[in-house]
C-alpha atoms as a PDB file:
ATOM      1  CA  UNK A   1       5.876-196.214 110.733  1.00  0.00           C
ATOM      2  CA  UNK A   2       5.467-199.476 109.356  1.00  0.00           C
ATOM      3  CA  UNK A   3       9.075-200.546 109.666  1.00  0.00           C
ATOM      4  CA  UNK A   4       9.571-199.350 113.520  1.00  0.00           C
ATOM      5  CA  UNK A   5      11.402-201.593 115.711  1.00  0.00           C
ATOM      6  CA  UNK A   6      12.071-199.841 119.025  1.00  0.00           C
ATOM      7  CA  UNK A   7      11.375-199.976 122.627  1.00  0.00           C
ATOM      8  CA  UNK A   8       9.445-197.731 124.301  1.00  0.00           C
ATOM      9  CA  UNK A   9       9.557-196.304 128.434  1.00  0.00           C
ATOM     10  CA  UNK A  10       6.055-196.682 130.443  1.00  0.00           C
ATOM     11  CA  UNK A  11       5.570-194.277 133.074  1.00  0.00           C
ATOM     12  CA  UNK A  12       2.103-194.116 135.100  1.00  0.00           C
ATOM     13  CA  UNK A  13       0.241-191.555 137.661  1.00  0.00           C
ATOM     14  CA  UNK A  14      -2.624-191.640 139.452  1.00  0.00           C
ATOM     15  CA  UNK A  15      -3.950-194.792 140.762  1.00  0.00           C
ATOM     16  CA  UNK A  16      -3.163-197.642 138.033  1.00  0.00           C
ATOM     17  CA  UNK A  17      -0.503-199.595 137.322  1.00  0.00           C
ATOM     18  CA  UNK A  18       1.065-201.577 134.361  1.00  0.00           C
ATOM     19  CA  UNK A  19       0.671-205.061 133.502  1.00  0.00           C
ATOM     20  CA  UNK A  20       4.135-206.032 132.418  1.00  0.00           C
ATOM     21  CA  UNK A  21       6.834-204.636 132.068  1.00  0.00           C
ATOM     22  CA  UNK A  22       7.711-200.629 132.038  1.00  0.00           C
ATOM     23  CA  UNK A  23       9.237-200.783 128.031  1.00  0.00           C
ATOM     24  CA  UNK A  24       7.079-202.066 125.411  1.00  0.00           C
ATOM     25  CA  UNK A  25       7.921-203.444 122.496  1.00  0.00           C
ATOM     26  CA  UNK A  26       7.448-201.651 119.028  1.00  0.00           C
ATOM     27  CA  UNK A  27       7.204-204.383 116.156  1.00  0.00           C
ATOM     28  CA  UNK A  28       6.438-202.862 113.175  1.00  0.00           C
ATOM     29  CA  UNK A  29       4.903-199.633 113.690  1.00  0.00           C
ATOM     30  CA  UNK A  30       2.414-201.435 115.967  1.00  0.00           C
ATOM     31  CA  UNK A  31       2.357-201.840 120.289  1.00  0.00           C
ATOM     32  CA  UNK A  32       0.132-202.269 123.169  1.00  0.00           C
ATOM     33  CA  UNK A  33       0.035-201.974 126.996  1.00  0.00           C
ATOM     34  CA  UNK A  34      -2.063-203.077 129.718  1.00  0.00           C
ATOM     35  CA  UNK A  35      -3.126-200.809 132.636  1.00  0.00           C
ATOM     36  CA  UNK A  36      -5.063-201.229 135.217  1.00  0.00           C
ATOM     37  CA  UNK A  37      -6.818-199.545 138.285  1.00  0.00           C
ATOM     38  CA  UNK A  38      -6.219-199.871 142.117  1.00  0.00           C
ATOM     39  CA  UNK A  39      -9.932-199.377 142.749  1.00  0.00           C
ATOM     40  CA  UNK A  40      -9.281-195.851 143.238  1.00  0.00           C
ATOM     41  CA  UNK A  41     -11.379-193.461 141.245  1.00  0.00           C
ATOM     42  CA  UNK A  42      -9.725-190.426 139.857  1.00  0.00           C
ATOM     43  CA  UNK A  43      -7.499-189.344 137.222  1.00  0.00           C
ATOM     44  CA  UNK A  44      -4.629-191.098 135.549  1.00  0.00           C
ATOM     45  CA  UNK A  45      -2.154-191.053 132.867  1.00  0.00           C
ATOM     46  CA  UNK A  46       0.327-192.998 130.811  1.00  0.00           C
ATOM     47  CA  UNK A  47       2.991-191.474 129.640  1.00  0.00           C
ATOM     48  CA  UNK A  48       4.625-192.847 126.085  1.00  0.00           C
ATOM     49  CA  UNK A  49       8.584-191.794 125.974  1.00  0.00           C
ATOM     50  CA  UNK A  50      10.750-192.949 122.421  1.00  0.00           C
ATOM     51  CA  UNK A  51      13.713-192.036 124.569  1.00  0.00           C
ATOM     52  CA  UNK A  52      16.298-192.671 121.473  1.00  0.00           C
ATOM     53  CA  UNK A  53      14.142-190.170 119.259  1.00  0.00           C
ATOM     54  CA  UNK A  54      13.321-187.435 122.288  1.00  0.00           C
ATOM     55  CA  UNK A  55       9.843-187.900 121.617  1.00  0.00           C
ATOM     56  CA  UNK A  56       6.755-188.710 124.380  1.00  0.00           C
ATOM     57  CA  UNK A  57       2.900-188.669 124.537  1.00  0.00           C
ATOM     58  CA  UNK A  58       0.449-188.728 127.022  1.00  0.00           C
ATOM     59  CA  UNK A  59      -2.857-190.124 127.505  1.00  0.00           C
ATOM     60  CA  UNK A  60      -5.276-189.046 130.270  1.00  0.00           C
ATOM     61  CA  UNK A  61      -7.932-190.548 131.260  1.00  0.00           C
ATOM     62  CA  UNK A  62     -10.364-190.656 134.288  1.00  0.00           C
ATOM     63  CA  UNK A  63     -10.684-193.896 135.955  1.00  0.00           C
ATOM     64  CA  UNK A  64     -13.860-194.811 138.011  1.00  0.00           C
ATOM     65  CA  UNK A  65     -15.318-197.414 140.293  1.00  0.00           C
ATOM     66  CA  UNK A  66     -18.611-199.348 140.161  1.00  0.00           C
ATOM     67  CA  UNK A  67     -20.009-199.271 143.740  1.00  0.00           C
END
């Protein structure tokens, strides 16, 4: 998707949260996000949503702690 300009939603669970804001910017095909931890261990997930398109993705993960 090379030419992709779009937006799209953030939505977290579990115990992280985003850096920034909750839509992220699509420039060319190519996007990032920031997450991070509350110190919690356990599992999380971000959820991707292209809203205009009716598409979403998740990615799970398990976060842990260093003690």
């Amino acid at each position: 998707m090379p030419f992709f300009n779009r937006q799209a939603l953030l939505e977290v669970t579990g115990d992280i949260e985003i850096l920034g804001p909750a839509l992220a910017d699509i420039n060319g095909g190519m996007g990032g996000v920031y997450v991070r931890s509350t110190g919690v261990a356990g599992k999380a997930s971000v959820k991707i949503a292209l809203p205009d398109y009716g598409l979403s993705s998740v990615a799970e993960f398990e976060v842990k702690v260093k003690s």
